[in-house]
C-alpha atoms as a PDB file:
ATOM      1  CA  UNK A   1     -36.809  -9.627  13.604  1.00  0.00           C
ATOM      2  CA  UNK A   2     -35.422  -6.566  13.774  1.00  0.00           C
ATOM      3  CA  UNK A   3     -33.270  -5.050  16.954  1.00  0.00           C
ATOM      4  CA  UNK A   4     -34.076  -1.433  17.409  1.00  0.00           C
ATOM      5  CA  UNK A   5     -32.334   1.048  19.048  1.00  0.00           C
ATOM      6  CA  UNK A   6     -33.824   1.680  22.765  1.00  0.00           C
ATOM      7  CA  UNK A   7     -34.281   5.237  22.120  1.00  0.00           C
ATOM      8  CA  UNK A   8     -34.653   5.682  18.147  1.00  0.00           C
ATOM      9  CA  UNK A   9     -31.656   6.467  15.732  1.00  0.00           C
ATOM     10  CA  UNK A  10     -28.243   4.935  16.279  1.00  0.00           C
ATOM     11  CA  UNK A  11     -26.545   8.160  15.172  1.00  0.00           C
ATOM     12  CA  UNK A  12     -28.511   9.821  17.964  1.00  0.00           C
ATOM     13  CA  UNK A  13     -27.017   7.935  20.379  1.00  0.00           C
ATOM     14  CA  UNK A  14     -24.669   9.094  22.887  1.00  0.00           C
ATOM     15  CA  UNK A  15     -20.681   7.387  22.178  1.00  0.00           C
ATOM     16  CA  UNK A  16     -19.864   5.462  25.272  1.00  0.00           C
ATOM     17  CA  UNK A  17     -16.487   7.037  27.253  1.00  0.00           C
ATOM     18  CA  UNK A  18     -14.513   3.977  25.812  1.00  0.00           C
ATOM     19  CA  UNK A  19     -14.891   4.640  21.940  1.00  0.00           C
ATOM     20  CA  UNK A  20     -14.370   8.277  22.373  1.00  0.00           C
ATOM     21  CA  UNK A  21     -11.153   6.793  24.028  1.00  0.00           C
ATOM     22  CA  UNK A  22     -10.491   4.401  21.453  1.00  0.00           C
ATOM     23  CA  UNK A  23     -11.266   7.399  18.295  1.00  0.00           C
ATOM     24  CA  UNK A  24      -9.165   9.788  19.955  1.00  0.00           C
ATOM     25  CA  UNK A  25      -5.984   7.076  19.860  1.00  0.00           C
ATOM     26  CA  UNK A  26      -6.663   6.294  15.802  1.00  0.00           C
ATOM     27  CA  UNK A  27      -6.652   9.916  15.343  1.00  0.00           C
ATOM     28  CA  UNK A  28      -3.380  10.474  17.325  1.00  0.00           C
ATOM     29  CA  UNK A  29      -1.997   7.586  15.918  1.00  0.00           C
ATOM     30  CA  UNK A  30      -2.960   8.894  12.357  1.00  0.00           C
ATOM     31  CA  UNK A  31      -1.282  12.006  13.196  1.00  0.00           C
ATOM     32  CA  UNK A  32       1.652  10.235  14.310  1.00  0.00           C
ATOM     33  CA  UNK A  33       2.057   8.487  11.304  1.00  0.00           C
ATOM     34  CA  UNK A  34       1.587  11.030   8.753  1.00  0.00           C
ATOM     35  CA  UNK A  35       4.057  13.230  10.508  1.00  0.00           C
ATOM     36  CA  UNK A  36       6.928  10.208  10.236  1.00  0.00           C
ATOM     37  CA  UNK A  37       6.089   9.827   6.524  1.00  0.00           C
ATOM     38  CA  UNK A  38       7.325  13.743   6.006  1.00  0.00           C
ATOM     39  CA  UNK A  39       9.907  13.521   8.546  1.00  0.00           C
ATOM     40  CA  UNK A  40      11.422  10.210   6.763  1.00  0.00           C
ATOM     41  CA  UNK A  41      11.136  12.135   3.311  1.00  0.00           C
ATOM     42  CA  UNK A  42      13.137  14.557   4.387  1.00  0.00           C
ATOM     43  CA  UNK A  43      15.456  13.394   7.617  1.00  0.00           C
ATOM     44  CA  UNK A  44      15.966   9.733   6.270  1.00  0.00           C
ATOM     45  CA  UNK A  45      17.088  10.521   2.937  1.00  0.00           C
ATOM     46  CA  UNK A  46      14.497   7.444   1.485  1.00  0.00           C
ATOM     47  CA  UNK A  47      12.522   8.553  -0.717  1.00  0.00           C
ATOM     48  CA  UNK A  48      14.192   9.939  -4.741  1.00  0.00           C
ATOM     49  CA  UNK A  49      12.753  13.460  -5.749  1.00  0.00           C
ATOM     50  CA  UNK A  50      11.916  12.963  -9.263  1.00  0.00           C
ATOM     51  CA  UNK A  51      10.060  14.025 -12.155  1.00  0.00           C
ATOM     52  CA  UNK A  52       7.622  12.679 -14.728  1.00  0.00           C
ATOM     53  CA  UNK A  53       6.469  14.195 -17.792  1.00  0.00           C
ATOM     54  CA  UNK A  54       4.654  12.068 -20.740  1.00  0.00           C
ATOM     55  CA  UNK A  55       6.479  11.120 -23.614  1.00  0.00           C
ATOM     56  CA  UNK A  56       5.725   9.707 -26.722  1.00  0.00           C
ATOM     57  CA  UNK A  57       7.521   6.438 -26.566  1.00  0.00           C
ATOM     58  CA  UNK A  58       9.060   6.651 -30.208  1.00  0.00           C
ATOM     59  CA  UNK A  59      10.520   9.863 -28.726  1.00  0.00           C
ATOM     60  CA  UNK A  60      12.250   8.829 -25.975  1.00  0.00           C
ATOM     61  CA  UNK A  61      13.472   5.500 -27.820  1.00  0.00           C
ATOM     62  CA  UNK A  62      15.540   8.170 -30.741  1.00  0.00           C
ATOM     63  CA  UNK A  63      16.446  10.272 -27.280  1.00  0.00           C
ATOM     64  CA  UNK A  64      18.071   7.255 -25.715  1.00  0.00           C
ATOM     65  CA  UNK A  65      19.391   6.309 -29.427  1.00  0.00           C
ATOM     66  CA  UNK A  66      21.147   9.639 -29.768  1.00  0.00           C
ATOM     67  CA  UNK A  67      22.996   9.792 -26.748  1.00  0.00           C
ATOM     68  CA  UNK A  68      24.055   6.034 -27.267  1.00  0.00           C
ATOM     69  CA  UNK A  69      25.255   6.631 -30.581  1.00  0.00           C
ATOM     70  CA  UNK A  70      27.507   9.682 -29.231  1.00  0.00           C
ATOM     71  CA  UNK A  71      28.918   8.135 -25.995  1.00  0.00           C
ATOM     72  CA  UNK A  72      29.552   4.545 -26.632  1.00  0.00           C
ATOM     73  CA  UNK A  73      32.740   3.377 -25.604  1.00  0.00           C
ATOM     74  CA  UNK A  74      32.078  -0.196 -26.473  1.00  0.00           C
ATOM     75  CA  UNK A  75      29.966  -3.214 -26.299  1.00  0.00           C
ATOM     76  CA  UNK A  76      28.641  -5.230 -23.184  1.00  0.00           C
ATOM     77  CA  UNK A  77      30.712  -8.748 -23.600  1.00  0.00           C
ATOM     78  CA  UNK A  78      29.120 -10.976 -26.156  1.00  0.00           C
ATOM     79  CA  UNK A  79      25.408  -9.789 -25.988  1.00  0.00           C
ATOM     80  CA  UNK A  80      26.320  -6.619 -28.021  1.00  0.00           C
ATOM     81  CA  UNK A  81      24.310  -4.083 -25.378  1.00  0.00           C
ATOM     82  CA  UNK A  82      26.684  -0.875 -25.624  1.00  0.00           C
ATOM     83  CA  UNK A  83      28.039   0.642 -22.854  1.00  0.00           C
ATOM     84  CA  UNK A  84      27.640   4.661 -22.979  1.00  0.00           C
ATOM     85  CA  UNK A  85      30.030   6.918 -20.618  1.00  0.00           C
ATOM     86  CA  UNK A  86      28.058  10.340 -20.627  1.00  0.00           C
ATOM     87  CA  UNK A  87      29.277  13.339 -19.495  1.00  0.00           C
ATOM     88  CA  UNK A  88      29.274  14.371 -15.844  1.00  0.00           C
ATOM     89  CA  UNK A  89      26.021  16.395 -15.818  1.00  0.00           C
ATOM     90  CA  UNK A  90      24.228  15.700 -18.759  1.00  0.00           C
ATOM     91  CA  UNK A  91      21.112  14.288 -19.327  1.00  0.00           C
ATOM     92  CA  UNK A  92      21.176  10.246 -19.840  1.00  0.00           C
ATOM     93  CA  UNK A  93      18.098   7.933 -21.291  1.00  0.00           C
ATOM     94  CA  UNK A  94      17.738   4.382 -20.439  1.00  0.00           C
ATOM     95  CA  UNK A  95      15.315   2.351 -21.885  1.00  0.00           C
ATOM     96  CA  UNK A  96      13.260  -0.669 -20.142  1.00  0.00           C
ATOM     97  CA  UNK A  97      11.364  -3.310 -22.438  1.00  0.00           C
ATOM     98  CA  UNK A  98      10.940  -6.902 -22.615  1.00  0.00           C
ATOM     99  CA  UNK A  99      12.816  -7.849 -21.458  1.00  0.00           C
ATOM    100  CA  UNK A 100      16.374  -5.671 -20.834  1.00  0.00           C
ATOM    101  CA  UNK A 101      17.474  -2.434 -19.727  1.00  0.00           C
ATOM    102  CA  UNK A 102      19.188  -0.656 -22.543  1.00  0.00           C
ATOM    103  CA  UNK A 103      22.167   0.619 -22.864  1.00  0.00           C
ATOM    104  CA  UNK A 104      24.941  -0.442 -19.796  1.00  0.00           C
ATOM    105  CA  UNK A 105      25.451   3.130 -18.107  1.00  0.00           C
ATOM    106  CA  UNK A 106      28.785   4.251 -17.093  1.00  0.00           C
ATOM    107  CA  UNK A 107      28.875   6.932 -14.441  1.00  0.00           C
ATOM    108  CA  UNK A 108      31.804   8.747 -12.666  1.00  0.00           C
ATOM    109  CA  UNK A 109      32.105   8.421  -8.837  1.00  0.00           C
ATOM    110  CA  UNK A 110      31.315  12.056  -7.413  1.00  0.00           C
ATOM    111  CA  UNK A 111      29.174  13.349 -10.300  1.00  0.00           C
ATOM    112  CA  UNK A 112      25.793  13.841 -10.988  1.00  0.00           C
ATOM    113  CA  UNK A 113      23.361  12.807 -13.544  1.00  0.00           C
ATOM    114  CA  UNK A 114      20.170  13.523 -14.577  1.00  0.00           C
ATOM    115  CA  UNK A 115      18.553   9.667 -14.915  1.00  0.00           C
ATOM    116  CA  UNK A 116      15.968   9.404 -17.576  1.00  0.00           C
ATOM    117  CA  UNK A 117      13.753   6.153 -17.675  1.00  0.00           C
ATOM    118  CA  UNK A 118      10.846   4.916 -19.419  1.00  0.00           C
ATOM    119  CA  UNK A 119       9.221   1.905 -20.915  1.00  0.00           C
ATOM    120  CA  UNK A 120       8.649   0.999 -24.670  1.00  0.00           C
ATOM    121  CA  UNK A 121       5.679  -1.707 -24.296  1.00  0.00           C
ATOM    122  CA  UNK A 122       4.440  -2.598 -20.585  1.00  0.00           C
ATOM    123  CA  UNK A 123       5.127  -1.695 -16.927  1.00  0.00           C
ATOM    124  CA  UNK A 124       8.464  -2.088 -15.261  1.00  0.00           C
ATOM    125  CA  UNK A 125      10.162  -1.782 -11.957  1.00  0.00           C
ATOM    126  CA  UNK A 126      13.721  -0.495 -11.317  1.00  0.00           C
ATOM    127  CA  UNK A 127      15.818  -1.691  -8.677  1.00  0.00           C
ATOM    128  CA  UNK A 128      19.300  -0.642  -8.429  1.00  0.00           C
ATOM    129  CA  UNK A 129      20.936  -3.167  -6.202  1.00  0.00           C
ATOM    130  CA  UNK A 130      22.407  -2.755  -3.434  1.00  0.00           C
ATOM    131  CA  UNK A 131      21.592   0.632  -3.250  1.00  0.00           C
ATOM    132  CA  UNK A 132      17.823  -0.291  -2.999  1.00  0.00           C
ATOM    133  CA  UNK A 133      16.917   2.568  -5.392  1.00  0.00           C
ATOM    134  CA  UNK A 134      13.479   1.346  -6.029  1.00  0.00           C
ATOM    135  CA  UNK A 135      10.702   3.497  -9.014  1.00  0.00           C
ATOM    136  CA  UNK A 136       8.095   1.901 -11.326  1.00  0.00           C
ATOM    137  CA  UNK A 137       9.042   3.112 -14.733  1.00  0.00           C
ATOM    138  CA  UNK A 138       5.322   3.492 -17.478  1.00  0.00           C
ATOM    139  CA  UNK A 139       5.179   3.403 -20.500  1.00  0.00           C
ATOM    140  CA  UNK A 140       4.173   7.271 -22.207  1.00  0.00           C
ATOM    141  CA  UNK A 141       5.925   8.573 -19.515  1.00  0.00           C
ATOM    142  CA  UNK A 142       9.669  10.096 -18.881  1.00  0.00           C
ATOM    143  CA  UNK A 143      10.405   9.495 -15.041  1.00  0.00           C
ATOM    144  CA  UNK A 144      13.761  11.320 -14.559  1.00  0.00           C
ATOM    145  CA  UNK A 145      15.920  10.913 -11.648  1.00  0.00           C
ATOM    146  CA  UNK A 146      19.099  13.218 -10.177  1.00  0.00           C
ATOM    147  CA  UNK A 147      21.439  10.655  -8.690  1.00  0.00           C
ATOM    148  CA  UNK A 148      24.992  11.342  -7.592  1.00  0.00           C
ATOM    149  CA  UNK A 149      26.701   7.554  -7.581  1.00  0.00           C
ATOM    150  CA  UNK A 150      28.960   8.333  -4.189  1.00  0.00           C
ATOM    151  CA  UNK A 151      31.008   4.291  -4.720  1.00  0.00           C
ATOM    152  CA  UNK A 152      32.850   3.007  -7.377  1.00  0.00           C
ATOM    153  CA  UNK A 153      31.325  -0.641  -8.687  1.00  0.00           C
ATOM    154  CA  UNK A 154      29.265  -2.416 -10.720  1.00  0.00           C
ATOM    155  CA  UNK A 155      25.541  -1.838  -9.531  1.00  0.00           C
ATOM    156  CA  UNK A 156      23.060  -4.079 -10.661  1.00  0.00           C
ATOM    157  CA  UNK A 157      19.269  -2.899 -12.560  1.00  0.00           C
ATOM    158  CA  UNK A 158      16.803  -5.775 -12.029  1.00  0.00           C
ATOM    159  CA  UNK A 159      13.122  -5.359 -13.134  1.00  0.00           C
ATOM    160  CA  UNK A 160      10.754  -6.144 -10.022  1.00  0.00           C
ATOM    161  CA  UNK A 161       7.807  -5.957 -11.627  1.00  0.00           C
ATOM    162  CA  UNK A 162       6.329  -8.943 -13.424  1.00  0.00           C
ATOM    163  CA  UNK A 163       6.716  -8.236 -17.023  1.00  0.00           C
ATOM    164  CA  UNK A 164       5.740 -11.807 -18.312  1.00  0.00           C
ATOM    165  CA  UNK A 165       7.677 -14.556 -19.117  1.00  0.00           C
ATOM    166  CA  UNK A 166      11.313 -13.433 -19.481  1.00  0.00           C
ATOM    167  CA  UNK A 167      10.793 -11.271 -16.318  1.00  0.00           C
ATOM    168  CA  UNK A 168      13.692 -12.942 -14.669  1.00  0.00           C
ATOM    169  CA  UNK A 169      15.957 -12.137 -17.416  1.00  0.00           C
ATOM    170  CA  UNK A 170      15.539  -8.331 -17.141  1.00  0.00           C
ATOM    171  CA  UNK A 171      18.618  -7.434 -15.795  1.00  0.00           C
ATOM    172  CA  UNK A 172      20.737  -4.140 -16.570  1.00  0.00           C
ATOM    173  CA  UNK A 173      24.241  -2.766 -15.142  1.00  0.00           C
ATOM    174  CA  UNK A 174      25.330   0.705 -13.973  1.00  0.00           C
ATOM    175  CA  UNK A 175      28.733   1.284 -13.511  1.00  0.00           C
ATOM    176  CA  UNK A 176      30.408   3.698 -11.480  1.00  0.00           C
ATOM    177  CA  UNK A 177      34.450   4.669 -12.175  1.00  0.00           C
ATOM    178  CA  UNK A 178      36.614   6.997 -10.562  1.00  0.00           C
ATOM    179  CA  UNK A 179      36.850  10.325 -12.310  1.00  0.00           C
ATOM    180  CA  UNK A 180      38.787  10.115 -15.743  1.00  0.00           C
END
């Protein structure tokens, strides 16, 4: 059995004074909320401008390679990771795969850097920590990221995306020195 509308269509029905009430509030509150995810972009300093562009993974690895091979100023302890110390405004590649971040990055307090990241096999997540820095980083694809490291230390790169079974060994370091 069937209940049918007293007068015909539903849609033809007149909207009682209490949902017109209760639509005009989502709306506003849509508004509302839309409006504080522009003004946090640009008032709260939250959210990284960045850039993606594809990349042919191979391409990125001998990128990433090249730049190693010409800044290295040594090797990360007893796991053999280099550590590369780029220039102050240059362009610097780090790679993500299963499961490390490659190479150790050494940046100078004050400077700015153009941050390039990508994936060799599956998706991963970067997390700079404490900072809370916080971008997925795809395979094919070269996200690049301006940052200006503004404290001296030893920041932390941790992976927070599951990458399978060695997921909780993906962990990379930044550094930040004073200027040399």
């Amino acid at each position: 059995m069937a209940i049918q509308p007293v007068k015909g269509l539903w849609w033809n029905e007149p909207l009682h004074r209490m949902e017109l009430i209760w639509i005009f509030i989502a709306f506003l509150w849509g508004v509302v909320m839309f409006s504080a995810m522009i003004y946090w972009h640009i008032a709260g300093q939250q959210n990284l401008s960045n850039e993606a562009y594809r990349i042919d993974p191979e391409v990125f690895a001998a990128k990433a390679e090249a730049m190693t091979e010409q800044y290295q100023i040594g090797e990360e302890g007893d796991t053999g990771v280099p550590v590369v110390h780029p220039p102050p405004g240059s362009d610097v590649y780090m790679i993500a795969r299963l499961w490390e971040w490659w190479p150790v990055l050494e940046f100078e307090k004050g400077q700015s850097y153009r941050l390039h990241l990508s994936s060799m096999d599956w998706q991963h997540g970067f997390s700079l920590q404490p900072v809370n820095i916080n971008v997925q980083v795809h395979p094919n694809y070269d996200l690049v990221l301006t940052i200006t490291p503004d404290e001296a230390g030893e920041y932390t790169v941790v992976c927070n995306e599951f990458c399978g079974i060695g997921h909780h060994t993906m962990v990379g370091k930044i550094r930040v020195v004073e200027k040399q």
